[in-house]
Protein backbone atom coordinates (compact mmCIF):
# COMPACT_ATOMS: atom_id res chain seq x y z
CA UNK A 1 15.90 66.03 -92.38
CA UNK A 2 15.08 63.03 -90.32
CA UNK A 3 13.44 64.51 -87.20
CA UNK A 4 10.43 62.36 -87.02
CA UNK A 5 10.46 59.70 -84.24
CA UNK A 6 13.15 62.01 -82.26
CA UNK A 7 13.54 63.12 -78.64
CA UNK A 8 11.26 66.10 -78.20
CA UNK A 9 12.12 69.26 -75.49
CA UNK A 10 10.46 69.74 -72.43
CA UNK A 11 11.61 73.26 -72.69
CA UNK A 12 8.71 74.80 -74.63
CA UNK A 13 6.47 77.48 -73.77
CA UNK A 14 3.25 77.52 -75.86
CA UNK A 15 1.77 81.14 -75.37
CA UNK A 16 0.09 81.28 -78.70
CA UNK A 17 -2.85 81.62 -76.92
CA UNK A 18 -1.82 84.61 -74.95
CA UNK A 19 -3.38 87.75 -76.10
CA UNK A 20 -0.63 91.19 -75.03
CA UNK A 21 -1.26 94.78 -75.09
CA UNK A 22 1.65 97.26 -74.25
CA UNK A 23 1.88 100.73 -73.71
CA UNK A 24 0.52 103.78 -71.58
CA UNK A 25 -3.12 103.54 -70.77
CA UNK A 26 -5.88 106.32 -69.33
CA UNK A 27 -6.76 104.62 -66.42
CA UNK A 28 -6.42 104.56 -62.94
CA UNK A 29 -4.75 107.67 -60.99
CA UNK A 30 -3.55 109.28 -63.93
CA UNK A 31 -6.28 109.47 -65.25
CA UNK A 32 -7.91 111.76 -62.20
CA UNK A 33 -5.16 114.18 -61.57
CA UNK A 34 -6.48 116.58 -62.97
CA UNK A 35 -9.90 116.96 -61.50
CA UNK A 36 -7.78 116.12 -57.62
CA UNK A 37 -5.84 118.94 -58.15
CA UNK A 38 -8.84 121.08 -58.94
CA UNK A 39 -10.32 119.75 -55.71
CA UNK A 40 -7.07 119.93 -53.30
CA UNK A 41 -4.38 122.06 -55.24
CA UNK A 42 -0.90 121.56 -55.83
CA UNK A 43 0.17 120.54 -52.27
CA UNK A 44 -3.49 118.92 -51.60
CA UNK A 45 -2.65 116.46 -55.00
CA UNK A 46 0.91 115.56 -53.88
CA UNK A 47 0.25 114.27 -50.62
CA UNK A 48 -2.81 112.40 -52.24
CA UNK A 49 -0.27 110.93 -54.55
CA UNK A 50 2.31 110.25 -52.40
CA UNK A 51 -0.24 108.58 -49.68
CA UNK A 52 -1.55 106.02 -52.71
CA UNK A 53 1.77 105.50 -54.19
CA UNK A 54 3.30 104.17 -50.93
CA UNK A 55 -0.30 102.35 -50.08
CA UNK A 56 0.76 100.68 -54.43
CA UNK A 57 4.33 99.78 -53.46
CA UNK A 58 3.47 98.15 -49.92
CA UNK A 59 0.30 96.14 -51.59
CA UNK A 60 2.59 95.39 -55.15
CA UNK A 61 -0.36 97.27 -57.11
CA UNK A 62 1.41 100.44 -57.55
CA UNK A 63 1.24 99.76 -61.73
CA UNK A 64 -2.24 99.11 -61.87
CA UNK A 65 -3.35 101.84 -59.53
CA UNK A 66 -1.25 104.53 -61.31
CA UNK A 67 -2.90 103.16 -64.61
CA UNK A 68 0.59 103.57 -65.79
CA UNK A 69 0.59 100.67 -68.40
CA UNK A 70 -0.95 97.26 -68.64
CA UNK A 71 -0.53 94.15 -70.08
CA UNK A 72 -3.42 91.68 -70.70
CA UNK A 73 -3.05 88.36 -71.23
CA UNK A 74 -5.73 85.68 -71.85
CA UNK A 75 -5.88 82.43 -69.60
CA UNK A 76 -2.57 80.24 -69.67
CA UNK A 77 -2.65 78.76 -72.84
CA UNK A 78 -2.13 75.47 -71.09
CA UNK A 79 -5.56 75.74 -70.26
CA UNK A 80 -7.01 76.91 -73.63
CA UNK A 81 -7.88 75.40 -76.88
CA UNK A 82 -5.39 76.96 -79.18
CA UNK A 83 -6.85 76.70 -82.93
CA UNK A 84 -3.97 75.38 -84.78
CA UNK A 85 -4.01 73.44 -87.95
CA UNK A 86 -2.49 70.00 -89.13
CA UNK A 87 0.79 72.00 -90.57
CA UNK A 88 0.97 74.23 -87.67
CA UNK A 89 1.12 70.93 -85.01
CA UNK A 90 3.34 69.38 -87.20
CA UNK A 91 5.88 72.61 -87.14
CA UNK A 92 5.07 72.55 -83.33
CA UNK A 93 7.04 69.01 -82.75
CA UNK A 94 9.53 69.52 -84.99
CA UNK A 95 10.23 72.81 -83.52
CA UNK A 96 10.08 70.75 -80.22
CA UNK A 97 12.52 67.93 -81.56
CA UNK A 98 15.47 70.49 -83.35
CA UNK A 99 15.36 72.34 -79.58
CA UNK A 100 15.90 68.81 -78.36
CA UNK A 101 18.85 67.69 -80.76
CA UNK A 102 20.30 71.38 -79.97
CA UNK A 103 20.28 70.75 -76.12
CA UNK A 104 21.55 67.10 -76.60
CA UNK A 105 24.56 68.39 -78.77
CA UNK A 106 25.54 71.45 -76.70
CA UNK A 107 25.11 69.74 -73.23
CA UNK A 108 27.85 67.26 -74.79
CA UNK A 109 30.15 70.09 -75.78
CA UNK A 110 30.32 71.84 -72.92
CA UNK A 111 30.55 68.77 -71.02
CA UNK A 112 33.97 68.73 -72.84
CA UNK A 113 34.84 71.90 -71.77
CA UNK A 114 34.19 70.98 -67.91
CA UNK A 115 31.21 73.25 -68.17
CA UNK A 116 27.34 72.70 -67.68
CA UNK A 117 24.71 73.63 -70.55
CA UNK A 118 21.74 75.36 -69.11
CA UNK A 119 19.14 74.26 -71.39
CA UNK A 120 16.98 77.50 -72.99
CA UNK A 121 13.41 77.97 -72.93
CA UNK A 122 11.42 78.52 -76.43
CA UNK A 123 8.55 80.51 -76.62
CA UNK A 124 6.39 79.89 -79.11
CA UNK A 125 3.35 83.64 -79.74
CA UNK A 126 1.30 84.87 -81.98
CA UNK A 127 1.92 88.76 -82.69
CA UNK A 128 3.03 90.15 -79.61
CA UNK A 129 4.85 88.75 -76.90
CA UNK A 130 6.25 90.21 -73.79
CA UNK A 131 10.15 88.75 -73.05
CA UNK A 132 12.49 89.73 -70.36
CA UNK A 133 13.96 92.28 -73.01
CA UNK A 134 10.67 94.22 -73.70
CA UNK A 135 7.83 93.66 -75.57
CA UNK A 136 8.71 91.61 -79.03
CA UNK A 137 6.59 91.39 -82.35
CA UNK A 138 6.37 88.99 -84.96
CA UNK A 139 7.94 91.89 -87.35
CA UNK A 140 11.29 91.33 -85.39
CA UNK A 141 11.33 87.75 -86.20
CA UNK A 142 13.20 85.07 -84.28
CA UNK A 143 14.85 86.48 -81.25
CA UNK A 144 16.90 85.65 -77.93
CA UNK A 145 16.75 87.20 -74.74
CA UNK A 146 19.65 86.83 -72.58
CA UNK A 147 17.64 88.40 -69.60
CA UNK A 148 15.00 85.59 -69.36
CA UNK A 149 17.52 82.53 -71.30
CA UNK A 150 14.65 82.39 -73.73
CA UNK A 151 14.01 81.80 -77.51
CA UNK A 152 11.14 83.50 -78.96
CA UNK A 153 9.51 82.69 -82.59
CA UNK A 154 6.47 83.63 -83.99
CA UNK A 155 5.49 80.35 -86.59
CA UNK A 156 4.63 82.60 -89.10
CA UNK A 157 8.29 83.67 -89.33
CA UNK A 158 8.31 80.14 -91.14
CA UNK A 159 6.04 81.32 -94.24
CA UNK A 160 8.08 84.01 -94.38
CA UNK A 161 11.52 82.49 -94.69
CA UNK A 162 9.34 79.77 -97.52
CA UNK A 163 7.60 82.29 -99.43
CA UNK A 164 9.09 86.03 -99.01
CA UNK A 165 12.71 84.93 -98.69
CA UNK A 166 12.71 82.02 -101.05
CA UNK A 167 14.44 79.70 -98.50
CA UNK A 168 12.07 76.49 -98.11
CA UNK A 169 12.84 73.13 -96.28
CA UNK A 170 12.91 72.31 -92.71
CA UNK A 171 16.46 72.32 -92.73
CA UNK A 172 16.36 76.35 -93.21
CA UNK A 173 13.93 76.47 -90.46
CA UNK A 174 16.37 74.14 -87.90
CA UNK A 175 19.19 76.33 -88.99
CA UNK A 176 17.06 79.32 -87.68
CA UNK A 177 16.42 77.99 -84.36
CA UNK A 178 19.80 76.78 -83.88
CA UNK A 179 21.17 80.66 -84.59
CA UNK A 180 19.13 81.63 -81.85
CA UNK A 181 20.46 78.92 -79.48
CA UNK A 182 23.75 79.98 -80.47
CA UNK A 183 23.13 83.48 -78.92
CA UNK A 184 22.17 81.21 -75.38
CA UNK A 185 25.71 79.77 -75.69
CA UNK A 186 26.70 83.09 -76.59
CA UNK A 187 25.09 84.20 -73.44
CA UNK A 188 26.46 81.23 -71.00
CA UNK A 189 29.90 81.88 -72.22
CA UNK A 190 29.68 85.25 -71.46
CA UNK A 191 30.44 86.68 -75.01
CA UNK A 192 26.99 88.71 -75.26
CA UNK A 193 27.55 90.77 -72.06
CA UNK A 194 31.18 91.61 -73.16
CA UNK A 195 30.02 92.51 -76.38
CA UNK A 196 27.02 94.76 -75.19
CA UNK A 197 29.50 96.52 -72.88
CA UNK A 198 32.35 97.20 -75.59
CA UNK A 199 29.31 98.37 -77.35
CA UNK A 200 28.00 101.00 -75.16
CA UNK A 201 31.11 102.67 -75.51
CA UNK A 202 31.37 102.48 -79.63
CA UNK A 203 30.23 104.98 -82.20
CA UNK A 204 26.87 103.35 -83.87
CA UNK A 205 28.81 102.48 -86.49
CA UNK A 206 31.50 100.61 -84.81
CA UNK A 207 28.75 99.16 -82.14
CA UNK A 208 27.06 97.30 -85.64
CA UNK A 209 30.34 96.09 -86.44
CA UNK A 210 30.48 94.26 -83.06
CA UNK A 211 26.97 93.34 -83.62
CA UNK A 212 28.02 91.63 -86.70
CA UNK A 213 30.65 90.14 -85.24
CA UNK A 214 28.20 88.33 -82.71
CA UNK A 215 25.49 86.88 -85.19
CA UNK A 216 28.36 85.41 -87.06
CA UNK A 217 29.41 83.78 -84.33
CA UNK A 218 25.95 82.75 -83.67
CA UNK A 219 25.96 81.39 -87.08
CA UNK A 220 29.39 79.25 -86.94
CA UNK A 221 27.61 77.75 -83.71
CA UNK A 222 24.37 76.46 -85.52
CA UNK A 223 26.84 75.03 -88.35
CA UNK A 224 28.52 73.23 -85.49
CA UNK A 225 25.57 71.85 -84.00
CA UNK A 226 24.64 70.36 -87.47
CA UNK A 227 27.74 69.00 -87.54
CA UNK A 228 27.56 67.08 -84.41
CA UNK A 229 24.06 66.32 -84.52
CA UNK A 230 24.70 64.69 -87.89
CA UNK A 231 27.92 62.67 -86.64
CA UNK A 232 25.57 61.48 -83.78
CA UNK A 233 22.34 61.15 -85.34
CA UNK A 234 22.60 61.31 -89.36
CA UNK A 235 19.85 63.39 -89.28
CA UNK A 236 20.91 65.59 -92.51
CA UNK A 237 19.81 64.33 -95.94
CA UNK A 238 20.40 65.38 -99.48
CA UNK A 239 19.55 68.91 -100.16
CA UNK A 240 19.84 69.94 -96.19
CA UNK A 241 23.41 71.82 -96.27
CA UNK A 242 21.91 73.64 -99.77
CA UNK A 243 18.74 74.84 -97.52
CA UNK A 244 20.64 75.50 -94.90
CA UNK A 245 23.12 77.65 -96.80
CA UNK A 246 20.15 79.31 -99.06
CA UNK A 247 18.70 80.16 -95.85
CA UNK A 248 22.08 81.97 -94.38
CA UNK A 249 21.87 84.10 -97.71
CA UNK A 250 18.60 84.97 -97.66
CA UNK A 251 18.47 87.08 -94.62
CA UNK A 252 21.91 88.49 -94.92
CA UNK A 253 21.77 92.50 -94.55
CA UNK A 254 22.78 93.52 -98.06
CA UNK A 255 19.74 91.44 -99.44
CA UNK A 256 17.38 92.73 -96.63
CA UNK A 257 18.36 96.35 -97.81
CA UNK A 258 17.62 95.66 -101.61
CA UNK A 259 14.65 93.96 -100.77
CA UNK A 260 13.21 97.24 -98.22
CA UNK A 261 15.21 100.15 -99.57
CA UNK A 262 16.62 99.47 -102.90
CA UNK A 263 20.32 99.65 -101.89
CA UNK A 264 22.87 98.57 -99.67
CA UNK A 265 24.28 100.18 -96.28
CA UNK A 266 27.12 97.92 -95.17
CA UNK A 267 28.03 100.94 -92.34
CA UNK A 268 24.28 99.65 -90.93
CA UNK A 269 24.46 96.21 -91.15
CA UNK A 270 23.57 94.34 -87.70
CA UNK A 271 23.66 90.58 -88.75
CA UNK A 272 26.68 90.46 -91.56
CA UNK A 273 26.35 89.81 -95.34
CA UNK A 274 24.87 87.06 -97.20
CA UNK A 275 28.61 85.77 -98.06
CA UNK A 276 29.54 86.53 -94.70
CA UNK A 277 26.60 84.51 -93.17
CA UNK A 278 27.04 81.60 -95.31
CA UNK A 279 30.92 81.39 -94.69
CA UNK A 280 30.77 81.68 -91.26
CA UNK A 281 28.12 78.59 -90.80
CA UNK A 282 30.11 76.64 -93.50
CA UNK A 283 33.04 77.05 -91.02
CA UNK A 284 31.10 75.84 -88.07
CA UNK A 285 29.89 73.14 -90.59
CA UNK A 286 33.18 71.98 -91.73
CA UNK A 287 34.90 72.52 -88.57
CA UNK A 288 32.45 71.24 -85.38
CA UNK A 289 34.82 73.69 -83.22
CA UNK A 290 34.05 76.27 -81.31
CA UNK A 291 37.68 77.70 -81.32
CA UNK A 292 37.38 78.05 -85.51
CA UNK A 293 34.22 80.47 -84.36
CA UNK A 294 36.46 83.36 -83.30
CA UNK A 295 34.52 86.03 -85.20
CA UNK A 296 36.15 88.73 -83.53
CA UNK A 297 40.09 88.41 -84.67
């Protein structure tokens, strides 16, 4: 691809530094109720309780008092030294730079459309991070939040797609980031929230269908963005479209399930087959159109 010398995003969140622990802890008033109601019985221990709980809510401590969870997290990592290597700040900016070229080409599309693109944030975490959706992993790979507008990725997703999937080349990894900015557009067109609320209604089966449905949407949308951004900026070069498209079949379902279970479950697919994935961003390749994206007829 040629990236280098591009426009990079203001819109990224470095919290590689950040250090997150999740979960129930022992501390704090939990931890004690048993020896107050020893002291001041059942009636003694609720008015205790009741007493510090309001005393929490009024001074916004209420978690920490309770000892009902905690998260930890180290100094903002603007202010810390994260230890990163040559390869690792050289995935940083392009990273930075594909965001970029994705905000560029959808702020023009919607423009188009008489509507205003709200650019995404990208996180960028080692491990664990905490999103507006919950607490993510770097297990879960890439992910988008529609709660927070925010793209997470753990960089070592990237060795993954290279060396466990078999799908090398930065090209893979920009068609990666743009699936998960086509969730945002997703989100600001307001296809996720009818989709999660069809689903709530939906057998499990028929609620991974939809699911389907909305990653190969989410697909079509990161061909069109290569599409544009190439029309624009020529920034694909021989061999691209072939990563790009080794990439969509690499983490289709049916190859996940060989890979984990040693056969395939189409009823419990969540993100469409490899031949679905890779016709659906061909489409949005070919096409540059959001109305040849209709996943759902």
């Amino acid at each position: 691809m040629r990236w280098r010398g591009n426009r990079q995003s203001h819109n990224v969140e470095d919290r590689r530094g950040n250090r997150v622990s999740s979960g129930s802890s022992a501390g704090g008033l939990l931890r004690f109720l048993p020896l107050i109601y020893r002291l001041l019985g059942f009636k003694g221990t609720a008015i205790a309780v009741i007493g510090i709980a309001a005393y929490g809510l009024f001074s916004g401590n209420l978690t920490q008092i309770l000892g009902a969870g905690s998260v930890q997290n180290s100094s903002s990592s603007s202010n810390q030294v994260i230890k990163q290597s040559a390869e690792e700040k050289e995935m940083v900016k392009f990273i930075s730079v594909i965001l970029a070229d994705t905000e560029d080409t959808w702020k023009v599309l919607f423009q188009q459309k008489g509507l205003q693109y709200q650019e995404p944030q990208l996180v960028l975490f080692r491990n664990k991070v905490k999103s507006g959706c919950g607490y993510g992993s770097a297990q879960m790979g890439p992910f988008y939040c529609p709660t927070d507008q925010k793209v997470y990725i753990d960089l070592s997703f990237y060795d993954d797609l290279k060396n466990r999937y078999q799908a090398p080349g930065d090209f893979a990894q920009a068609y990666v980031i743009a699936h998960e900015i086509g969730h945002h557009v997703q989100n600001l067109l307001g296809t996720s929230g009818k989709v999660h609320k069809a689903k709530q209604k939906l057998s499990k089966t028929k609620a991974n269908q939809l699911s389907v449905k909305l990653e190969l949407q989410a697909d079509c949308y990161a061909g069109i963005w290569a599409n544009h951004a190439n029309r624009s900026r020529q920034i694909l070069e021989s061999g691209d479209i072939t990563e790009g498209l080794n990439a969509a079949s690499a983490i289709g379902d049916d190859q996940l399930q060989k890979q984990s279970q040693g056969y395939v479950n189409p009823d419990s697919f969540t993100h469409g087959s490899s031949e679905q994935r890779v016709k659906w961003f061909k489409t949005g390749l070919n096409k540059g159109s959001l109305s040849d994206c209709n996943t759902f007829s």
